[in-house]
Protein backbone atom coordinates (compact mmCIF):
# COMPACT_ATOMS: atom_id res chain seq x y z
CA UNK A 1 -27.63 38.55 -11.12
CA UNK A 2 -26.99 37.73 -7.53
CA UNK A 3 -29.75 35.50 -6.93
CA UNK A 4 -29.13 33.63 -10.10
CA UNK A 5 -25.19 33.32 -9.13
CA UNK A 6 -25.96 32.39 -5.79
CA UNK A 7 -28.46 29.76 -7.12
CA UNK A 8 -25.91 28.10 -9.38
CA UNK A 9 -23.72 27.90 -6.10
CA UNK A 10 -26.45 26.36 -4.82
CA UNK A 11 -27.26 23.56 -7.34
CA UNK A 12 -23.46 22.74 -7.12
CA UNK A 13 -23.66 22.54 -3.59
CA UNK A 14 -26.36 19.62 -3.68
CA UNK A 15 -24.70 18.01 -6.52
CA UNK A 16 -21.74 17.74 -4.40
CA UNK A 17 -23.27 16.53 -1.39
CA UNK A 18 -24.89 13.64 -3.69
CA UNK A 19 -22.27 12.37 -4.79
CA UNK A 20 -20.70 12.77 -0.86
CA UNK A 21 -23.53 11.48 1.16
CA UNK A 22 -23.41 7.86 -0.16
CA UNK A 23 -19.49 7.69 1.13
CA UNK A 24 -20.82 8.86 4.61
CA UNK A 25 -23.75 6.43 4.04
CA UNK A 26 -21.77 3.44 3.65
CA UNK A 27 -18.64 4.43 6.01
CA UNK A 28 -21.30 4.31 8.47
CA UNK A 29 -22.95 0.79 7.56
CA UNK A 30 -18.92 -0.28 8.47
CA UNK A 31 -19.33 1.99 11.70
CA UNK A 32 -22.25 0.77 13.01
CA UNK A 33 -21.62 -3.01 12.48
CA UNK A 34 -18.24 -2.77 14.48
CA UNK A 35 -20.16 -0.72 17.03
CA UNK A 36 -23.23 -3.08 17.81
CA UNK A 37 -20.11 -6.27 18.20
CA UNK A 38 -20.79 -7.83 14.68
CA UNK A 39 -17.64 -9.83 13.67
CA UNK A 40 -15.86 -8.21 10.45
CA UNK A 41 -12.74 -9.60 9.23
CA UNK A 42 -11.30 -6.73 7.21
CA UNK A 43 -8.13 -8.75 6.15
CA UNK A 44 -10.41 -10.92 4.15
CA UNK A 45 -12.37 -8.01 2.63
CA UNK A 46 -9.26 -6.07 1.60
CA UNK A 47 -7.83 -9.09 0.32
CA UNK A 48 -11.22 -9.59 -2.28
CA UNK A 49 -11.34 -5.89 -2.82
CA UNK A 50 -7.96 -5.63 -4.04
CA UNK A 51 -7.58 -8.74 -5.95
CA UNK A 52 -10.84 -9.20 -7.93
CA UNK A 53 -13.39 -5.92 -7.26
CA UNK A 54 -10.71 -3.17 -7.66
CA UNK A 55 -9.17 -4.41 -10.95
CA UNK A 56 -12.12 -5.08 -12.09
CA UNK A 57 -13.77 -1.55 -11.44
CA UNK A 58 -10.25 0.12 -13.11
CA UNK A 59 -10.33 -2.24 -16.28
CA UNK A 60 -13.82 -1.81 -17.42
CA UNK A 61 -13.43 2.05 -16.51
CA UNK A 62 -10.84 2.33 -19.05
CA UNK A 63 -12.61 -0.42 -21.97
CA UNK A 64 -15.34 1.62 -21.77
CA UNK A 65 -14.23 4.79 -22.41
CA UNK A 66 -14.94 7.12 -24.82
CA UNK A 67 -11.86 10.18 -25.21
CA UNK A 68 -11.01 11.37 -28.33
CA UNK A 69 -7.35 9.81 -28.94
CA UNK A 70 -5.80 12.71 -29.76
CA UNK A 71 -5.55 14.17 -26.86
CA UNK A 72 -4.99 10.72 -24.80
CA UNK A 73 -1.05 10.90 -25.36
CA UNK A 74 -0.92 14.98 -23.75
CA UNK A 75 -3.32 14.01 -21.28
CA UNK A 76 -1.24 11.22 -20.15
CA UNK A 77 1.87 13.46 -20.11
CA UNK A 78 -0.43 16.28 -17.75
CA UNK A 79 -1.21 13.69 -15.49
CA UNK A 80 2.25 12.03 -14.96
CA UNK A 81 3.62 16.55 -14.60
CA UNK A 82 0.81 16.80 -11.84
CA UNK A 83 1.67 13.71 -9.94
CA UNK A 84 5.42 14.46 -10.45
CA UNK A 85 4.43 17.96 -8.89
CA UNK A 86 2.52 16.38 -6.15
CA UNK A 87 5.18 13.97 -4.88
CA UNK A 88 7.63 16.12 -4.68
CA UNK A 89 5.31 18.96 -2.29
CA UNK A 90 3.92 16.05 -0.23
CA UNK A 91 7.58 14.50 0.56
CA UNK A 92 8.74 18.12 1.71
CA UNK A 93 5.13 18.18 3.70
CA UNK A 94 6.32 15.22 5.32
CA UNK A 95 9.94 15.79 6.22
CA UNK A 96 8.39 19.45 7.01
CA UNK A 97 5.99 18.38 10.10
CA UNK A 98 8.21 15.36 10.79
CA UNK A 99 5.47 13.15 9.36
CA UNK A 100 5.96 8.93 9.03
CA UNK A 101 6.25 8.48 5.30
CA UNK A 102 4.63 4.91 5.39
CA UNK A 103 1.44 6.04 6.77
CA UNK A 104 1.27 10.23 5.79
CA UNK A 105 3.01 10.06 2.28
CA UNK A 106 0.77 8.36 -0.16
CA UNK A 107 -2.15 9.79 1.38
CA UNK A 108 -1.43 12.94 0.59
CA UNK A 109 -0.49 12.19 -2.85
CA UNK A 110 -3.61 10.36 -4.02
CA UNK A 111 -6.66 11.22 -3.76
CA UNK A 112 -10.32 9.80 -4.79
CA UNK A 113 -10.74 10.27 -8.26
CA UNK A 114 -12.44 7.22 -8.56
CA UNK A 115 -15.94 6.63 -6.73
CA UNK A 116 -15.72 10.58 -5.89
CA UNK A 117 -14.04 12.35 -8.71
CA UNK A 118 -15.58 10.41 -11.87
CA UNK A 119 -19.15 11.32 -11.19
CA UNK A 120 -18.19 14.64 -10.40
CA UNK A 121 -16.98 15.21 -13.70
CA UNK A 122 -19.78 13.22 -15.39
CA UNK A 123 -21.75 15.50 -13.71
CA UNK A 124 -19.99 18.45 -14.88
CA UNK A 125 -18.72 18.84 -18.24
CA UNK A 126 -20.37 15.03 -19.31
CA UNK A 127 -18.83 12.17 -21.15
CA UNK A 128 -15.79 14.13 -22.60
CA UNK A 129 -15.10 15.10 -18.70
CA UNK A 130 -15.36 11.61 -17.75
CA UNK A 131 -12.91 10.87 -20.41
CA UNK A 132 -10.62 12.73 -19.32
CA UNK A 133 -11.58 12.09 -15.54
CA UNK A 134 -10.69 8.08 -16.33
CA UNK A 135 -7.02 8.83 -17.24
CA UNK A 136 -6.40 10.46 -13.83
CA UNK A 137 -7.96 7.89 -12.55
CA UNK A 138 -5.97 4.66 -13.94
CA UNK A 139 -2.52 6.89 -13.34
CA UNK A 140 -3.75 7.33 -9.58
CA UNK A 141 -4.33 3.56 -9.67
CA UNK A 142 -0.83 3.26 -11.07
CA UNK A 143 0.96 5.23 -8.46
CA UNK A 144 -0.99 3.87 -5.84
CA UNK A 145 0.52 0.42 -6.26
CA UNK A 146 3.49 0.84 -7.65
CA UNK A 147 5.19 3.51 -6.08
CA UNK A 148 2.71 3.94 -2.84
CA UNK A 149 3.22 0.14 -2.42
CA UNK A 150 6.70 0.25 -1.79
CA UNK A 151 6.61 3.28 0.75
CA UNK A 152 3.63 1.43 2.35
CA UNK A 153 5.18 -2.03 2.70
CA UNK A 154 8.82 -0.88 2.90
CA UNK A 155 9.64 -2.72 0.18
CA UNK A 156 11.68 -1.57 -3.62
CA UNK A 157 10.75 -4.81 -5.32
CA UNK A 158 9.77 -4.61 -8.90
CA UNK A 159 8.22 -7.86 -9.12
CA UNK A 160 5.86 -7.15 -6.16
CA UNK A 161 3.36 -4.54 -7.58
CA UNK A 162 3.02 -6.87 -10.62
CA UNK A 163 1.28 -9.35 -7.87
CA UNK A 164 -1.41 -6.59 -7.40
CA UNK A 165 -3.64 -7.51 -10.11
CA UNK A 166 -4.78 -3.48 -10.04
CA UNK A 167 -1.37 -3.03 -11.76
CA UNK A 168 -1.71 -5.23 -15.06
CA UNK A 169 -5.40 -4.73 -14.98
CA UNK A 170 -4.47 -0.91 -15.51
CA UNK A 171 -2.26 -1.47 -17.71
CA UNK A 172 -4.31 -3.54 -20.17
CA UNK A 173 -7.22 -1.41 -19.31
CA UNK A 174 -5.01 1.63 -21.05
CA UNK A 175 -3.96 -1.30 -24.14
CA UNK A 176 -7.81 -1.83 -24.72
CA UNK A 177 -8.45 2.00 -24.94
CA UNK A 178 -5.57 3.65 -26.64
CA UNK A 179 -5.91 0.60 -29.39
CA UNK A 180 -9.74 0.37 -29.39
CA UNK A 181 -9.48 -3.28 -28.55
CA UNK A 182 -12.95 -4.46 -27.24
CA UNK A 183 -13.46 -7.86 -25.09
CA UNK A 184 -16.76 -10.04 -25.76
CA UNK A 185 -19.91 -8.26 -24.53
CA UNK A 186 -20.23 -11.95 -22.16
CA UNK A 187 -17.09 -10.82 -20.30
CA UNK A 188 -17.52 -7.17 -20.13
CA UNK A 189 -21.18 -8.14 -18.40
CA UNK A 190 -19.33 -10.06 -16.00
CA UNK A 191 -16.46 -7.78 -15.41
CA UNK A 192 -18.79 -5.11 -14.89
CA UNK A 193 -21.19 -7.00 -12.30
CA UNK A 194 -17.96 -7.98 -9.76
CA UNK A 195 -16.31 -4.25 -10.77
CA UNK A 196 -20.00 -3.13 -8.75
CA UNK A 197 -18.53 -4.35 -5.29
CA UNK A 198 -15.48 -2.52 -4.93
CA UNK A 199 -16.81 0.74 -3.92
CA UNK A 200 -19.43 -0.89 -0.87
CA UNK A 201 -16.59 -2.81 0.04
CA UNK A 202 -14.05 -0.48 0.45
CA UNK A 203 -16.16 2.29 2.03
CA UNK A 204 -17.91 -0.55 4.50
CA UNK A 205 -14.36 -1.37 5.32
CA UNK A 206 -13.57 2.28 6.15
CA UNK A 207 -16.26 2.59 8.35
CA UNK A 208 -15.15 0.02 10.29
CA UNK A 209 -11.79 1.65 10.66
CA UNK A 210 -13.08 4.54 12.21
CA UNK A 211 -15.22 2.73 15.13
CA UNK A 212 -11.68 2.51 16.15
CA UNK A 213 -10.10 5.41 15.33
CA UNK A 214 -8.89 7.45 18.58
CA UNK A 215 -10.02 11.02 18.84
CA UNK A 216 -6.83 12.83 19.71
CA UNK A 217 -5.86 12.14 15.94
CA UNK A 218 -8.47 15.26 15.38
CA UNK A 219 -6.64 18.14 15.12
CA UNK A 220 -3.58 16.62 13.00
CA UNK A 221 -5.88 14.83 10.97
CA UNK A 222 -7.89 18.08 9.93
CA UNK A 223 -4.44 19.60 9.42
CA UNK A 224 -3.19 17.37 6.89
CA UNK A 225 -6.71 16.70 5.24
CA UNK A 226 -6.42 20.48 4.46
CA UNK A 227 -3.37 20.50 2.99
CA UNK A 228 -3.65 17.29 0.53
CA UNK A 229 -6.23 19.07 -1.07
CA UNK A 230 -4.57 22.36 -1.22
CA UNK A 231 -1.17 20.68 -2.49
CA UNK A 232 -3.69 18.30 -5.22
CA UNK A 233 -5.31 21.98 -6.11
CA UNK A 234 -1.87 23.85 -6.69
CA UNK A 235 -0.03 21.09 -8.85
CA UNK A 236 -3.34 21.01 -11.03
CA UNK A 237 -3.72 24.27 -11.39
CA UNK A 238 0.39 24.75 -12.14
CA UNK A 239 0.57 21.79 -14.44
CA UNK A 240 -2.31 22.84 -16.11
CA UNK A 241 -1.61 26.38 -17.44
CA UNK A 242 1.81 24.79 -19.13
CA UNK A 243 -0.34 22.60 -21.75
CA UNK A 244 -2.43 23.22 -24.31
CA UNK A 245 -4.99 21.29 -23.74
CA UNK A 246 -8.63 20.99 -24.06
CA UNK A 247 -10.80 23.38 -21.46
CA UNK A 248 -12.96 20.21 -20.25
CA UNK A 249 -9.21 18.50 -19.93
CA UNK A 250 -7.49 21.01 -17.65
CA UNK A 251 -10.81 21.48 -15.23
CA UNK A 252 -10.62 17.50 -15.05
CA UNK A 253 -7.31 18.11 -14.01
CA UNK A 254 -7.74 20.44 -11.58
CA UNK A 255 -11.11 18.48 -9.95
CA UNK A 256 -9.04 15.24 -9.69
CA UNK A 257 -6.19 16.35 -8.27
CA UNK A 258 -8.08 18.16 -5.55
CA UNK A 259 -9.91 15.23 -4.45
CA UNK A 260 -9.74 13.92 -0.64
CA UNK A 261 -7.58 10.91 0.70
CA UNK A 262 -8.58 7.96 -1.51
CA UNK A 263 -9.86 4.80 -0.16
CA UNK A 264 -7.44 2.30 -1.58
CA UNK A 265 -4.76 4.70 0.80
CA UNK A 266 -6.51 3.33 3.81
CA UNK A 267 -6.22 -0.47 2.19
CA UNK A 268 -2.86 -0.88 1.34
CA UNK A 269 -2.27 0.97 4.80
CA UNK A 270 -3.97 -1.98 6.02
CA UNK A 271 -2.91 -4.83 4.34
CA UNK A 272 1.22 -3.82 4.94
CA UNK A 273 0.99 -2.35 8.68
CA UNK A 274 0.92 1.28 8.42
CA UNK A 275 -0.91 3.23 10.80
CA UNK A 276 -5.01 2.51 9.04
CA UNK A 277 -6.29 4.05 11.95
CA UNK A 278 -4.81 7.45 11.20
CA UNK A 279 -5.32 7.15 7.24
CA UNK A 280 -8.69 6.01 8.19
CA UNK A 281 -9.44 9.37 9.58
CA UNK A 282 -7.98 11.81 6.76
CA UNK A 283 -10.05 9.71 4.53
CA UNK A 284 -13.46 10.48 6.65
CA UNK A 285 -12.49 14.47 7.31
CA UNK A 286 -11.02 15.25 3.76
CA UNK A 287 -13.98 14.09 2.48
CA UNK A 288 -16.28 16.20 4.69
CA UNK A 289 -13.99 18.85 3.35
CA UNK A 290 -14.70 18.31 -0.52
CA UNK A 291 -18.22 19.34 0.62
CA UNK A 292 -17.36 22.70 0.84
CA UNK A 293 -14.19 23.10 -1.24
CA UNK A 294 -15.22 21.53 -3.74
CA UNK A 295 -18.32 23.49 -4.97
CA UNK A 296 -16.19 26.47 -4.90
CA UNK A 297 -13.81 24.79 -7.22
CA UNK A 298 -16.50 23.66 -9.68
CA UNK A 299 -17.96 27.35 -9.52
CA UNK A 300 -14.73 28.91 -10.68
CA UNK A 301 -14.06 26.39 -13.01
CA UNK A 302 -17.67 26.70 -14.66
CA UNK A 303 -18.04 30.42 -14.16
């Protein structure tokens, strides 16, 4: 029985790190580039990432998926308890350890359920996991540039998330699934072809913030990269247990929200003048993290 537990630890090990080593992979492309004096203009990449590639990558996520509607409406309600949950721990983690809220706050509140998290749960419990893995996906998407805008660039505009084209394409990305509305196959082919660039780009882009990133950020970084996941962890596992909801739905849940520092984090840090540099490197070390913490979680939650 030992060797055959220890073997399943092991096959979720390596599934892990396969999904993880392309991130490294491509943060490194970015690294290496910056490193050997190539010219990289990361204001224009962010700026094509997060107008066209992003949107693109959220909407046909959502057209395309495949959850059983009945359980869309709770699972929409779990996700927005977690997230509530969440907030409210990382805020007090940030007035806690006297943290800037532009640059610490949304990092710690969402993580990458997107290029990280949806395979993961493909992987795992299969298309009724990605399903459910989608949802937490577009509300991440949501929060990320709505509410993470506005502590990012300072601002409590209403009208200036609706100029992020992530925010309606969410929106009618959730439209086209909860009503089963389907675009021509023409468009969808397209849609899907530019939705292919966002993850290179954004991970390229990374890597280039972190050929600058100063190393006596280390031991705070590690710090906080350990406690987004544990805070993602606990509000999935709390919010969780006070549903009833599908088994596959509440391991999503718990997956998702324990995913590292998200990408899009890193661009909005970027593109309004936080500190990058420092949500550059939480990105890069809670990631290494999910290496390890992350086949633990998928070995309880499977066990």
């Amino acid at each position: 029985m030992l060797d055959i537990a220890f073997e399943f630890h092991l096959i979720i090990f390596f599934t892990v790190l396969e999904v993880v080593t392309p991130v490294f992979l491509l943060a490194a492309i970015g690294y290496f580039w910056v490193k050997l004096g190539f010219e990289y203009r990361v204001e224009f990449v962010t700026r094509l990432a997060m107008t066209l590639a992003v949107p693109a990558l959220v909407f046909t996520s959502l057209t395309q998926n495949t959850i059983n509607p009945k359980f869309l409406t709770e699972m929409i309600i779990v996700v927005c308890m977690a997230y509530a949950v969440v907030s409210v721990l990382a805020l007090i983690f940030t007035f806690i350890f006297k943290l800037d809220l532009r640059t610490f706050l949304m990092p710690l509140i969402s993580g990458n359920t997107g290029n990280l998290g949806l395979p993961l749960c493909f992987l795992a419990f299969g298309k009724d996991g990605l399903g459910y893995a989608v949802i937490v996906f577009a509300f991440t998407s949501i929060v990320a540039f709505t509410f993470g805008l506005w502590v990012v660039s300072g601002t409590r505009s209403f009208k200036q998330p609706l100029k992020e084209p992530l925010v309606p394409a969410t929106i009618l990305g959730l439209l086209f699934m909860f009503y089963g509305w389907e675009i021509p196959k023409i468009l969808t082919n397209s849609l899907n072809l530019i939705s292919q660039m966002a993850i290179p780009l954004m991970l390229i882009t990374l890597g280039v913030a972190v050929a600058r990133l100063k190393t006596q950020l280390a031991f705070k970084t590690l710090g906080i990269s350990i406690s987004k996941i544990m805070i993602g962890t606990i509000a999935g596992i709390t919010v969780g247990y006070q549903f009833s909801i599908p088994y596959e739905a509440f391991a999503v849940l718990i997956i998702q929200m324990s995913m590292p520092v998200a990408v899009t984090s890193y661009l909005l840090a970027e593109k309004y003048g936080a500190n990058s540099e420092e949500v550059a490197g939480l990105v890069v070390v809670s990631t290494f993290l999910t290496t390890f913490t992350t086949p633990v979680v998928l070995s309880v939650l499977l066990s």
